[in-house]
Protein backbone atom coordinates (compact mmCIF):
# COMPACT_ATOMS: atom_id res chain seq x y z
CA UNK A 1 -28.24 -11.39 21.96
CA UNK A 2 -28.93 -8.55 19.39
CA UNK A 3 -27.11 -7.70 16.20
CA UNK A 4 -25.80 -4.44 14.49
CA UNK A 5 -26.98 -5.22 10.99
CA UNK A 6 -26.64 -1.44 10.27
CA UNK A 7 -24.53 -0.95 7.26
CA UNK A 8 -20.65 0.57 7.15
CA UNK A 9 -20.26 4.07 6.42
CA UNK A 10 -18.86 5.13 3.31
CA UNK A 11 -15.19 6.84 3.99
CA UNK A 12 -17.18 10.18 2.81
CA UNK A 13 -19.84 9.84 5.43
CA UNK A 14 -18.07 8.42 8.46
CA UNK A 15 -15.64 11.88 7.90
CA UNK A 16 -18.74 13.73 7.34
CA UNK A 17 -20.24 12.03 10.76
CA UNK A 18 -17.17 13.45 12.62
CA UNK A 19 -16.34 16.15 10.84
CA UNK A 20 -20.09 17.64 12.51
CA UNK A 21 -19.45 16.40 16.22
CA UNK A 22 -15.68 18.60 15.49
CA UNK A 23 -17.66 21.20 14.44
CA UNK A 24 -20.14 21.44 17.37
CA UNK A 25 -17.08 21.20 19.58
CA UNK A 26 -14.10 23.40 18.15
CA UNK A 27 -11.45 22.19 20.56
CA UNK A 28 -9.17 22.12 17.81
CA UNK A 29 -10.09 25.70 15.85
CA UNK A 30 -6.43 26.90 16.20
CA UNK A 31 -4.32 23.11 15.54
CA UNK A 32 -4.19 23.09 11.60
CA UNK A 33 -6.04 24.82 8.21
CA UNK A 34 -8.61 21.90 8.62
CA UNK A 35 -10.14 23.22 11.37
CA UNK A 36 -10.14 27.12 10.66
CA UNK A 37 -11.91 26.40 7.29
CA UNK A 38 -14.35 23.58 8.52
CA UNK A 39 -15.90 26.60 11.23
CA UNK A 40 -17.57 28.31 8.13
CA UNK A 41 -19.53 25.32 7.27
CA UNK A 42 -22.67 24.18 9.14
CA UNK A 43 -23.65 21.15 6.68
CA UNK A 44 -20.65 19.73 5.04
CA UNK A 45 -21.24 18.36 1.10
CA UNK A 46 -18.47 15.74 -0.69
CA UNK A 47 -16.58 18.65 -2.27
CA UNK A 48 -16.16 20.32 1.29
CA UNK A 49 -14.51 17.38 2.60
CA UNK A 50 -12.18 16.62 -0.23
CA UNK A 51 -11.07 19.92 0.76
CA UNK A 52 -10.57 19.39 4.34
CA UNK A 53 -9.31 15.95 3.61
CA UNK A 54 -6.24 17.91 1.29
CA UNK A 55 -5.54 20.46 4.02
CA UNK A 56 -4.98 17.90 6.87
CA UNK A 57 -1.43 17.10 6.99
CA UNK A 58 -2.00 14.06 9.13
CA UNK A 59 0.39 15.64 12.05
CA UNK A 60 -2.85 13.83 14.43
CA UNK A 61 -1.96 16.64 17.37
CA UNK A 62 -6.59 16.72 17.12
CA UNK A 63 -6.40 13.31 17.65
CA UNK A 64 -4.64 13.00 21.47
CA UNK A 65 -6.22 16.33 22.18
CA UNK A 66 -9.84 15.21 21.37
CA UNK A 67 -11.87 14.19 24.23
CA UNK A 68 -14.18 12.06 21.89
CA UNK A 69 -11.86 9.54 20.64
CA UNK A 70 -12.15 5.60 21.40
CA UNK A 71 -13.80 4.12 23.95
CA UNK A 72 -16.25 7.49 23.79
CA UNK A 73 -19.36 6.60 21.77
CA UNK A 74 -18.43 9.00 19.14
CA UNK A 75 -15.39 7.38 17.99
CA UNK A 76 -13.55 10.08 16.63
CA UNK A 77 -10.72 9.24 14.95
CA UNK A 78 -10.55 12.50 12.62
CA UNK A 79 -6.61 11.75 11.18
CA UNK A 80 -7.54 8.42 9.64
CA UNK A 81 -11.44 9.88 8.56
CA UNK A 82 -9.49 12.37 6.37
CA UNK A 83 -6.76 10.34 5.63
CA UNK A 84 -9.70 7.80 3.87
CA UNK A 85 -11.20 10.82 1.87
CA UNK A 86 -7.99 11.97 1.17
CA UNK A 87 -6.87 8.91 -0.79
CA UNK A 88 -10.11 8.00 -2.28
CA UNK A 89 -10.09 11.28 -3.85
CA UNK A 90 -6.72 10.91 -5.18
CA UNK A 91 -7.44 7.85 -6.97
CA UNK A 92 -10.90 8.81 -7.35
CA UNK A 93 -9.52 11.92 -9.84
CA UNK A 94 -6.82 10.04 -11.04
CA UNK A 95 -6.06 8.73 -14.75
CA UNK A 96 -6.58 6.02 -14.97
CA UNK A 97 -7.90 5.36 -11.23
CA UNK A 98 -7.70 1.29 -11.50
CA UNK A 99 -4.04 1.81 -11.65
CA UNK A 100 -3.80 4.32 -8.91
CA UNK A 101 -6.01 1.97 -6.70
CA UNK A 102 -3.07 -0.22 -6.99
CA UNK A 103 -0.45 1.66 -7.10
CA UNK A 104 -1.98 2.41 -3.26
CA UNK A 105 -2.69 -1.63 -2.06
CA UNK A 106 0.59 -2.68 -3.98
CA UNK A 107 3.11 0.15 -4.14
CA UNK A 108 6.23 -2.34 -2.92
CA UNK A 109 5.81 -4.64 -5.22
CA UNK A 110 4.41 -2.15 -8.17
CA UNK A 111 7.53 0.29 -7.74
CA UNK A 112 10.41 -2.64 -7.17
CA UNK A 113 9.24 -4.86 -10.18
CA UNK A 114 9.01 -1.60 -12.62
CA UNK A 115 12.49 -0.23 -11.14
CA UNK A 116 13.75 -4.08 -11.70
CA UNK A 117 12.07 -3.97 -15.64
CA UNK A 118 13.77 -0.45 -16.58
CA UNK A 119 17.05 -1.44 -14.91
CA UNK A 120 17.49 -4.69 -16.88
CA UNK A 121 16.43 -1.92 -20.00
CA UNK A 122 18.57 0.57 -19.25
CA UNK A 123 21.69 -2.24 -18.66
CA UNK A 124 20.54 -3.33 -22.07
CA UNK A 125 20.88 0.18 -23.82
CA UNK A 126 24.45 0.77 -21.84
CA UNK A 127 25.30 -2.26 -23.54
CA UNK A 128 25.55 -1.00 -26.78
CA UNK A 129 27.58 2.45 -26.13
CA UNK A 130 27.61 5.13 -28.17
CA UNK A 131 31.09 5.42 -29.96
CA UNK A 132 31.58 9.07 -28.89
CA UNK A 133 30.54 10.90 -25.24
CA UNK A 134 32.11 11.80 -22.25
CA UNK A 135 30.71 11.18 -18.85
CA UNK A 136 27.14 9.05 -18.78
CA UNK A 137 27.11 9.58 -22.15
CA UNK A 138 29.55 7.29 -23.03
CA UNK A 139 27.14 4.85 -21.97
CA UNK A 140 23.85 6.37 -23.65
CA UNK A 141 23.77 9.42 -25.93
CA UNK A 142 22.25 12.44 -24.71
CA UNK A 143 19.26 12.41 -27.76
CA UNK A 144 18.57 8.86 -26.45
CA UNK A 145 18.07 9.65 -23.08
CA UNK A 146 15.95 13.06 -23.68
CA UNK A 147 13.44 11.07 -26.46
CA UNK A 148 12.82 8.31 -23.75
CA UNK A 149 13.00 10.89 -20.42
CA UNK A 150 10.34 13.73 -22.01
CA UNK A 151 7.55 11.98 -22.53
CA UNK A 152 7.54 10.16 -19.16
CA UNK A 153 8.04 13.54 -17.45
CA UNK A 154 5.40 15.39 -19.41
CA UNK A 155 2.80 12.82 -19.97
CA UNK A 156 2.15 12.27 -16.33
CA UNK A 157 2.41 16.05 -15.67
CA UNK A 158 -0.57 16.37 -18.05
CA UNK A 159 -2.71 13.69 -16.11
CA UNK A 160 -1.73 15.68 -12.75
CA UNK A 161 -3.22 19.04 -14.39
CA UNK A 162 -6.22 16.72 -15.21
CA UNK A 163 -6.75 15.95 -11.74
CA UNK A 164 -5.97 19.00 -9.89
CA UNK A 165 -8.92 20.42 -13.24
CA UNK A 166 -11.81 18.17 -11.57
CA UNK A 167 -10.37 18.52 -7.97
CA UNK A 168 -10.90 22.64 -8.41
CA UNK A 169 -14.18 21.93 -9.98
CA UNK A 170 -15.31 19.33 -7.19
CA UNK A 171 -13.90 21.92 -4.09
CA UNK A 172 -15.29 24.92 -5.72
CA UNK A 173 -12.06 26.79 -6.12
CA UNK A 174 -12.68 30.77 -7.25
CA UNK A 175 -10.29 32.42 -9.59
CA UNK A 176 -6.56 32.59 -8.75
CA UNK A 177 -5.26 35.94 -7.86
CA UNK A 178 -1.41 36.31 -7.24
CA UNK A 179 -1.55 36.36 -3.21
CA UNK A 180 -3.37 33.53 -3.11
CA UNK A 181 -0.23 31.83 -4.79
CA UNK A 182 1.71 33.62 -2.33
CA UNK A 183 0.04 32.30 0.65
CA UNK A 184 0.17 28.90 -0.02
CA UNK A 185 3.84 28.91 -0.66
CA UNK A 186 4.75 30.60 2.36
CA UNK A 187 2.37 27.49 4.04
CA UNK A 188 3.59 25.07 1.82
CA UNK A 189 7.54 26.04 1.99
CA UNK A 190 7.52 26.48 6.45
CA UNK A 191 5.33 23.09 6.22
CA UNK A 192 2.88 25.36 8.76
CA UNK A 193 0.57 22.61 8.92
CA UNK A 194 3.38 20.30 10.53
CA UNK A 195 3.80 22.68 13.40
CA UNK A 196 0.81 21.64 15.01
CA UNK A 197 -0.76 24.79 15.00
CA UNK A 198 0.70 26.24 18.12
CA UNK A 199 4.61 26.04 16.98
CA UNK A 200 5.14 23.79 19.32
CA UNK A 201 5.34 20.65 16.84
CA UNK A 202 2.93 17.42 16.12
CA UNK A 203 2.57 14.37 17.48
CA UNK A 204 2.87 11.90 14.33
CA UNK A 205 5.08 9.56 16.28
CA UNK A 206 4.18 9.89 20.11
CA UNK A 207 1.36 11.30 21.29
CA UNK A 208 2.67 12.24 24.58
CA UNK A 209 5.17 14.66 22.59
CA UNK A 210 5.28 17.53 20.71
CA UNK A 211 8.11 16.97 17.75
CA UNK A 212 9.06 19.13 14.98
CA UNK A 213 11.20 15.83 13.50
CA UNK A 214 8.20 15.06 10.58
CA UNK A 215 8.24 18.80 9.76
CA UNK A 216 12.47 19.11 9.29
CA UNK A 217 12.01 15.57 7.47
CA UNK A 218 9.73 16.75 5.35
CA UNK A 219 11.44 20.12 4.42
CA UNK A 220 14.57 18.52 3.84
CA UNK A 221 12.76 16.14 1.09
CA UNK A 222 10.67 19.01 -0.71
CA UNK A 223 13.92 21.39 -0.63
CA UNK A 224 16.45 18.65 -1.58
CA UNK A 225 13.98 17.43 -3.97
CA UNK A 226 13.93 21.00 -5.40
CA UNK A 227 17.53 21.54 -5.33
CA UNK A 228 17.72 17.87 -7.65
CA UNK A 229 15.35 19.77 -9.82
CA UNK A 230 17.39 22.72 -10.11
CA UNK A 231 20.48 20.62 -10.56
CA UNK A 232 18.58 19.04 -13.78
CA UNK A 233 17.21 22.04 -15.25
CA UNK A 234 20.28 24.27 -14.76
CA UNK A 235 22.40 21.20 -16.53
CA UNK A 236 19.84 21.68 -19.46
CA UNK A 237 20.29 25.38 -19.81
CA UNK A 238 24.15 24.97 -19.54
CA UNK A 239 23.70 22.18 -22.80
CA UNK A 240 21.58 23.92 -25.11
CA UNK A 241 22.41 27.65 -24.42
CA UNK A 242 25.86 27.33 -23.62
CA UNK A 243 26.83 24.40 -25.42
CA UNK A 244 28.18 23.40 -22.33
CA UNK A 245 27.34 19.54 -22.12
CA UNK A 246 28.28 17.01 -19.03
CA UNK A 247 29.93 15.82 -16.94
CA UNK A 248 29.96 18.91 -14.82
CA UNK A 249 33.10 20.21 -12.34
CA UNK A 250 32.37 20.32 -8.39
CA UNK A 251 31.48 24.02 -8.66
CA UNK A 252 29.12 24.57 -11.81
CA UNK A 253 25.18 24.74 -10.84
CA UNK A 254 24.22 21.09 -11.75
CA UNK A 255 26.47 19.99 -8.54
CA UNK A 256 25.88 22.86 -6.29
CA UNK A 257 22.55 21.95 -6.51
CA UNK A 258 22.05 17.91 -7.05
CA UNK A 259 24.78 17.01 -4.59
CA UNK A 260 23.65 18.87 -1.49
CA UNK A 261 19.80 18.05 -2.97
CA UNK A 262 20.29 14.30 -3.41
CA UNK A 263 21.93 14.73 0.45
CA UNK A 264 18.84 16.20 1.56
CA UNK A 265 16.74 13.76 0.05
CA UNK A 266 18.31 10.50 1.63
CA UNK A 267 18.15 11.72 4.71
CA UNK A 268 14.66 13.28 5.09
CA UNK A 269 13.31 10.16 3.13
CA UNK A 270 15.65 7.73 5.64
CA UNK A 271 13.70 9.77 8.97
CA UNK A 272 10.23 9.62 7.56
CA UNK A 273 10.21 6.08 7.05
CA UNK A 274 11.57 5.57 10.46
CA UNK A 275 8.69 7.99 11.84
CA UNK A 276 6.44 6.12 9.79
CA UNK A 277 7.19 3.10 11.36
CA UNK A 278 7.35 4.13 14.71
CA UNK A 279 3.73 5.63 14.43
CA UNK A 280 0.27 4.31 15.01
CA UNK A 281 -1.13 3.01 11.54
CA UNK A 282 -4.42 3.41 12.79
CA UNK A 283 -4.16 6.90 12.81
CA UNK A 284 -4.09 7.16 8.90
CA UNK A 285 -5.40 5.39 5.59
CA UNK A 286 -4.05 1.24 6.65
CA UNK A 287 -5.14 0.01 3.13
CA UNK A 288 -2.61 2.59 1.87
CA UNK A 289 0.50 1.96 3.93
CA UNK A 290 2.61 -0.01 1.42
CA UNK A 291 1.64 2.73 -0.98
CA UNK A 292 3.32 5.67 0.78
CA UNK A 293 6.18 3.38 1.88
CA UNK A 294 6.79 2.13 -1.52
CA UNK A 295 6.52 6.04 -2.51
CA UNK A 296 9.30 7.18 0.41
CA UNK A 297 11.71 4.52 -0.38
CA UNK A 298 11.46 4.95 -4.04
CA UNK A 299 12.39 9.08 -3.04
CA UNK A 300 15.22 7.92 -1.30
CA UNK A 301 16.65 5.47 -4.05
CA UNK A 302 16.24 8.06 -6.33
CA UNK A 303 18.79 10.71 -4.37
CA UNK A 304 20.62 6.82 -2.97
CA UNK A 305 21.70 6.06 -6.69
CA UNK A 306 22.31 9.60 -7.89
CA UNK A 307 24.72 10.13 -5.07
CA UNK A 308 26.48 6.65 -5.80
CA UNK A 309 26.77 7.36 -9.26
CA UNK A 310 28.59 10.90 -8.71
CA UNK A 311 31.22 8.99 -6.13
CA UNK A 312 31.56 6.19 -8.70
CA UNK A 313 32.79 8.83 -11.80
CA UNK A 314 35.59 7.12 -13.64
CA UNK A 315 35.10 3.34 -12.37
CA UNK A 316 33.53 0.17 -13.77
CA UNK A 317 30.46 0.36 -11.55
CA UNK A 318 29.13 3.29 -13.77
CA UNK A 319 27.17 1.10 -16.02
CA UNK A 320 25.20 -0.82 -13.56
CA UNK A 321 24.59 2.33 -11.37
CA UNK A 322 23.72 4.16 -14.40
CA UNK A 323 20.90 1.77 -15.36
CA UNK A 324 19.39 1.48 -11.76
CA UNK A 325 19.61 5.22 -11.28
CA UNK A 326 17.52 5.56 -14.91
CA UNK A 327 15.51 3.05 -13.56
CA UNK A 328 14.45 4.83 -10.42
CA UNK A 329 14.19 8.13 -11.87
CA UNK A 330 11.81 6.69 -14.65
CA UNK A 331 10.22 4.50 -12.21
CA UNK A 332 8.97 7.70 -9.76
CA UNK A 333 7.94 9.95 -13.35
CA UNK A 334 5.65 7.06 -14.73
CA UNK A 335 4.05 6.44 -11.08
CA UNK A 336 3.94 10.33 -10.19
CA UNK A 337 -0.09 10.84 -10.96
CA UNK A 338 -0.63 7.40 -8.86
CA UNK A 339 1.56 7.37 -5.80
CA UNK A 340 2.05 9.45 -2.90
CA UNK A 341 3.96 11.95 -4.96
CA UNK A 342 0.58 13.60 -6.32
CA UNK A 343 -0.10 14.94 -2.77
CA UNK A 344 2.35 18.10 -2.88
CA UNK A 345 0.43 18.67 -5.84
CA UNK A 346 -3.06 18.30 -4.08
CA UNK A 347 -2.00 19.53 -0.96
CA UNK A 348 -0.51 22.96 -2.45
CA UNK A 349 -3.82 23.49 -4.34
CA UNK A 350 -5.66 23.11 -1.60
CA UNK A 351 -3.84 25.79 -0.06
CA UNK A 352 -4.49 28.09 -2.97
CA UNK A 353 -8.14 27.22 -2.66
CA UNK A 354 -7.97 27.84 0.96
CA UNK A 355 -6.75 31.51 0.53
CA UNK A 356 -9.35 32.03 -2.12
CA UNK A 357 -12.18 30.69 0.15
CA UNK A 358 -10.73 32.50 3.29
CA UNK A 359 -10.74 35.98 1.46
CA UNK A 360 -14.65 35.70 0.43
CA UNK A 361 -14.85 34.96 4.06
């Protein structure tokens, strides 16, 4: 009896092994930006598969069309290859990357523990109201909330830039013209790489059928997520321009937007976890899985308690729900560079970089 005593592949090489048999075959050329952009390489260094890593979308339509997956000799498995790099490079660029790391192996218990600690915090603050304010600012006064709500929105915005800095470096992004900005929002805003590459939809959570169901997910979390933004900053224009502080009526911006957002939000976050669980974990990054989980459901209490808070206006439940929807708001801002939610900000520029790379040809 003979043993393997060859050593494991790195993540970086096993994707670069397959990455060279998909390149050789070009089955796939038309499913996804991964494939399209791999064709003009013939040897394939880190930085080049980083960037195919950010452009794969995980829909795994290559997967149940390749002919060289398990039992074949080759062993492709190119979803969870690029799903490895993908992650490593994340925490890799991140700031600092021991917390990312686990942030990814421990994101339940990370993101419930912190949204526990800040609720308790918040609860405490509530306790000792302001003696004027209407609306949540009876409970904490508007310069409280903005001197503890900036800095954990901007300082992990300024670690992002970091990271997307030395992912551009490491990719070999060009300089950034206007269309190039265009492009990727027009990919980024149909989800085109969720389509499967033939419109026809992915196969995320069967691979005997097509499904546009992760795409519309998807979309309705990055819109409704958007809308929530709106909601916020239009409520801050409205307060220091206007002088028009909350609570807002039914039909000023703040609600137009953050009540059909936060809508948006619980249910695209509800569907993608039960997609998530419903497909094969083998097909992505396994170490990771609590990690994006803890990531989807934290999404989805953010918009949960948001909405809850709204319905509860005028009642006694305001305080609590006021503290756990602080909680969960300030809970996905401090763990933005380290959880899942740093991939929109990957993934969109490696769509920039793509339409650079695609115009030199």
């Amino acid at each position: 009896m003979s043993l393997d005593l060859a050593p494991a592949l790195s993540a970086t090489e096993e994707a670069r092994r397959q990455i060279e048999i998909c390149n050789a075959c070009r089955y796939c050329e038309g499913f996804c930006s991964v494939f399209p952009a791999m064709t003009r390489n013939k040897a394939f260094a880190d930085g080049d598969l980083t960037h195919l890593a950010n452009l794969c979308h995980n829909c795994r339509g290559c997967h149940y069309a390749c002919q060289y997956t398990p039992p074949h000799e080759f062993a492709l498995n190119i979803p969870a290859a690029l799903a490895e790099v993908r992650h490593e490079s994340w925490e890799r660029l991140a700031r600092p990357q021991a917390l990312s790391k686990l942030f990814q192996e421990r994101g339940v218990a990370m993101a419930g523990l912190l949204t526990v600690a800040l609720a308790l915090f918040f609860w405490l603050i509530a306790a000792f109201r302001p003696a004027g304010g209407e609306g949540f600012y009876a409970y904490m006064a508007h310069n409280l909330m903005v001197a503890i709500f900036a800095p954990a929105f901007i300082l992990p915005l300024a670690l992002i830039a970091l990271s997307l800095r030395d992912y551009w470096r490491e990719v070999g992004g060009g300089r950034v013209r206007l269309r190039h900005l265009a492009q990727a929002g027009r990919m980024a805003g149909r989800m085109r790489n969720l389509d499967g590459g033939h419109g026809d939809g992915c196969n995320f959570e069967d691979g005997d059928r097509f499904s546009h169901r992760r795409r519309i997910a998807h979309q309705l979390v990055m819109w409704g997520f958007l809308a929530s933004f709106a909601a916020t900053s239009s409520g801050t224009v409205l307060h220091y321009v206007f002088d028009w502080p909350a609570p807002y009526p039914i039909w000023a911006p703040p609600k137009l937007f953050g009540v059909p957002g936060g809508i948006a939000m619980v249910i695209g976050t509800g569907w993608l976890v039960a997609l998530k669980l419903r497909a094969d974990p083998n097909l992505g990054a396994r170490r990771v899985w609590g990690g994006e989980m803890a990531f989807v459901l934290l999404l989805g209490a953010v918009a949960a308690t948001g909405l809850a808070l709204w319905l509860a206006t005028g009642t006694a439940a305001v305080a609590p729900l006021l503290a756990v929807h602080l909680a969960t708001v300030m809970t996905l801002f401090l763990l933005m560079p380290f959880s899942k939610m740093v991939h929109g900000f990957f993934r969109f520029t490696a769509l920039v970089a793509e339409a650079g790379k695609q115009e030199k040809g």
